[in-house]
Protein backbone atom coordinates (compact mmCIF):
# COMPACT_ATOMS: atom_id res chain seq x y z
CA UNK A 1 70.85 19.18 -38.39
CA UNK A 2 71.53 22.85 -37.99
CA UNK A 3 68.98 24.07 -40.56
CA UNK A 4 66.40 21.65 -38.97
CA UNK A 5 66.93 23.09 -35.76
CA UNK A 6 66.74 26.82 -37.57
CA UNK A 7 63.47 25.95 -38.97
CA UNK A 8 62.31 24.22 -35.70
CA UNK A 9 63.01 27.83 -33.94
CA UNK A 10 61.84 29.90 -36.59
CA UNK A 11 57.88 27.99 -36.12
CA UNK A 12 58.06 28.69 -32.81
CA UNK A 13 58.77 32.14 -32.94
CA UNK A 14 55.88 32.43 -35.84
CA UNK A 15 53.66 30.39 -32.98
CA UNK A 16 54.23 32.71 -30.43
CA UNK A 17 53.66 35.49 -32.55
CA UNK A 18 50.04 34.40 -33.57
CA UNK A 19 49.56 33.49 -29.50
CA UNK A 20 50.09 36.65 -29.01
CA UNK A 21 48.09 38.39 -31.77
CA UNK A 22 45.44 35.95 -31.23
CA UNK A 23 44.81 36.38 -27.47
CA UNK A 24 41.32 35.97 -26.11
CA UNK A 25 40.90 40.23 -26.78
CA UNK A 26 41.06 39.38 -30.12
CA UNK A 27 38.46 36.52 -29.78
CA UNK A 28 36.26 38.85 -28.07
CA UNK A 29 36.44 41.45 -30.40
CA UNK A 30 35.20 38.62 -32.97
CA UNK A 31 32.36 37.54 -30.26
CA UNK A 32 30.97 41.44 -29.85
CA UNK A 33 30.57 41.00 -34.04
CA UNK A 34 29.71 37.63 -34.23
CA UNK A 35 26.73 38.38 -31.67
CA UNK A 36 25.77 41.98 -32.95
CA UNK A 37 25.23 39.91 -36.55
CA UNK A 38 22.83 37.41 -34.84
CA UNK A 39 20.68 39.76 -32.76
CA UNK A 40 20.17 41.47 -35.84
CA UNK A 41 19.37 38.40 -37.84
CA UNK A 42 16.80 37.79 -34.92
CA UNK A 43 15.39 40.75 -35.08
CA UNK A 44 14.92 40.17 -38.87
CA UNK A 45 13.60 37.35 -38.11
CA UNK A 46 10.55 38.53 -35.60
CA UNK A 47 10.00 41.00 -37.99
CA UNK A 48 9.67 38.83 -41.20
CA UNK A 49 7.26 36.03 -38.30
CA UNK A 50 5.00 38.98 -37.58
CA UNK A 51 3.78 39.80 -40.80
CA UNK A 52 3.90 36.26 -42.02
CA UNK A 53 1.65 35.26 -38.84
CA UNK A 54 -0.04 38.81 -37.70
CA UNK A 55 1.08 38.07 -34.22
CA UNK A 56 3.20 40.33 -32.02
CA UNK A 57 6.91 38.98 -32.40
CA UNK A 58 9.46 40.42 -30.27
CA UNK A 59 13.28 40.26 -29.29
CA UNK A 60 14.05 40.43 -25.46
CA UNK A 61 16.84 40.83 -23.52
CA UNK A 62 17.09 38.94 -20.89
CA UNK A 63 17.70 39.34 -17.52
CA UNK A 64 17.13 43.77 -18.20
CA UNK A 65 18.13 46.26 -20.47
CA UNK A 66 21.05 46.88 -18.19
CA UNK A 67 22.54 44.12 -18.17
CA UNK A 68 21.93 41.67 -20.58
CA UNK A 69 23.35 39.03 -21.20
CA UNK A 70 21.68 37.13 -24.00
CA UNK A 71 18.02 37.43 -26.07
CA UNK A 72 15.43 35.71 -27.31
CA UNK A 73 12.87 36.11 -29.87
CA UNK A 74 9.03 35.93 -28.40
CA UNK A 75 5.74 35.51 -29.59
CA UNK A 76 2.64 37.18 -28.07
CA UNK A 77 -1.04 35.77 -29.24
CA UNK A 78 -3.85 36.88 -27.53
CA UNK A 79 -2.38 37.55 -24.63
CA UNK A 80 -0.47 34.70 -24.25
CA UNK A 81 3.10 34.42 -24.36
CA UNK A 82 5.81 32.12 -26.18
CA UNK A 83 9.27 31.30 -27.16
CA UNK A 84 9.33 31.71 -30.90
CA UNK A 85 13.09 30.89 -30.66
CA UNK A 86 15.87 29.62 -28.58
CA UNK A 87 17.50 31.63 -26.10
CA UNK A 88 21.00 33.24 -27.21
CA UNK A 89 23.93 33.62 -24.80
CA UNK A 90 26.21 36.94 -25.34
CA UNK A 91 29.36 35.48 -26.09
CA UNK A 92 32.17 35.63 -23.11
CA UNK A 93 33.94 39.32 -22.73
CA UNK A 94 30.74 40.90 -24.65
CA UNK A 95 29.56 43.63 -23.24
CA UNK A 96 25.80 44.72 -24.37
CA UNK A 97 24.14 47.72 -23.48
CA UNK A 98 20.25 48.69 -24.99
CA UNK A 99 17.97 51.65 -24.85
CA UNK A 100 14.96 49.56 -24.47
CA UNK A 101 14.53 45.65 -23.15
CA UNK A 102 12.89 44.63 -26.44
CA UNK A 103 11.81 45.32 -30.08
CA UNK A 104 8.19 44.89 -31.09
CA UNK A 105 7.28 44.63 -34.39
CA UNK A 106 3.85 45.04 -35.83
CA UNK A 107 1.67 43.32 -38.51
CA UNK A 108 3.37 45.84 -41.24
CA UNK A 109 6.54 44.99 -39.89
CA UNK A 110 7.54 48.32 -38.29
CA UNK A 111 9.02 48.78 -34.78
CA UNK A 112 7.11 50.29 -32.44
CA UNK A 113 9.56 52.15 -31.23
CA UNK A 114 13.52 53.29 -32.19
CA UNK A 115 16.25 50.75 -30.54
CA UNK A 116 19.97 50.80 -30.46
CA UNK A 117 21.67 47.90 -28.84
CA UNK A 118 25.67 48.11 -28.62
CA UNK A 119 28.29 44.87 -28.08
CA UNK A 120 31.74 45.58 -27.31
CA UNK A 121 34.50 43.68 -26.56
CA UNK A 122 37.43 44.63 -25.71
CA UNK A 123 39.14 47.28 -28.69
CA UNK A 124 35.93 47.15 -30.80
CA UNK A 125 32.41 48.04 -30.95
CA UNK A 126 29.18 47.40 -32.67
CA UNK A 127 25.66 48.88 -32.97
CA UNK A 128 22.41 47.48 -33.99
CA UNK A 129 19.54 50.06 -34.58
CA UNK A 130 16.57 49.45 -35.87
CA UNK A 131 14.47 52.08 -38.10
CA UNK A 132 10.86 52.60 -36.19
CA UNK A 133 9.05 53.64 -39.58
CA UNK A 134 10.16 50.75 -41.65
CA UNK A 135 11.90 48.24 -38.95
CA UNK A 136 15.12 47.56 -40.83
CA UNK A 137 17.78 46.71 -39.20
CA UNK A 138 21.21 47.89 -39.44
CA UNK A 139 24.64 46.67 -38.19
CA UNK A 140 27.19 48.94 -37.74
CA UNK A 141 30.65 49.20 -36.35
CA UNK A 142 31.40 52.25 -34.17
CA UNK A 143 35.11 54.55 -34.55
C-alpha cells in the first residue's frame, strides 16, 4: 500500500511539472511557429497559382498591416477580385506585425516588392521574408 501511494504521489508531482512547463506561453510559442509555417506555405502557394494561371495571386492581411490578425490568399483577374483560399485565423496569443498588407506575385513568380512579416508569442519569435527578385520565401526564427 505504501509504495502504491509513493507512486500515486510521484505522477502527480511529474503532472504538475509538465502543467507547469506546458502552460498556454508555451502553446503560444508553438502557435507564433505553427502560423509563421503556414503564411509561408500560402505565400508559396500564390506564388506557385500565379505562374501556373498568369493571374495576379496575392496574400492579405486582414483587417491592416497593423494589426492583423489572420490572411488570406487572393486572386485578381481582370480586375476582378477573388478568394483563391480560405481565410486563416492567427492563432490565440500571436502577435503579427508586417511591413506591407500583402504580397503580390507576378507571372514569373517574383514579388513585387520585399516583405517581412513577424509572429511572436510570448518568449519566441519568427520571421517570414520574402526575396523580391526571385519570391522565395524564407522562415526564420529570430535571437
Amino acid at each position: 500500500m505504501l509504495e502504491l501511494l509513493v507512486v500515486v504521489s510521484m505522477l502527480g508531482l511529474f503532472a504538475a511539472g509538465a502543467m507547469v512547463r506546458l502552460g498556454p506561453e508555451t502553446i503560444w510559442n508553438n502557435s507564433a511557429q505553427g502560423d509563421a509555417r503556414r503564411l509561408a506555405l500560402s505565400l508559396q502557394h500564390a506564388r506557385r497559382l500565379t505562374i501556373k494561371t498568369g493571374d495576379i495571386h496575392y496574400v492579405l492581411l486582414t483587417p491592416n498591416a497593423a494589426t492583423p490578425e489572420g490572411f488570406q490568399v487572393m486572386r485578381s483577374s481582370g480586375g476582378v477580385v477573388s478568394e483563391a483560399d480560405r481565410y486563416h485565423a492567427f492563432a490565440k496569443g500571436v502577435t503579427a506585425t508586417s511591413n506591407n498588407v500583402g504580397t503580390l506575385f507576378n507571372f514569373e513568380g517574383q514579388s513585387l516588392g520585399s516583405t517581412v512579416y513577424t509572429l511572436s508569442g510570448p518568449h519566441r519569435s519568427f520571421q517570414v521574408t520574402v526575396v523580391p527578385t526571385t519570391g522565395a520565401v524564407q522562415v526564420s526564427e529570430l535571437d
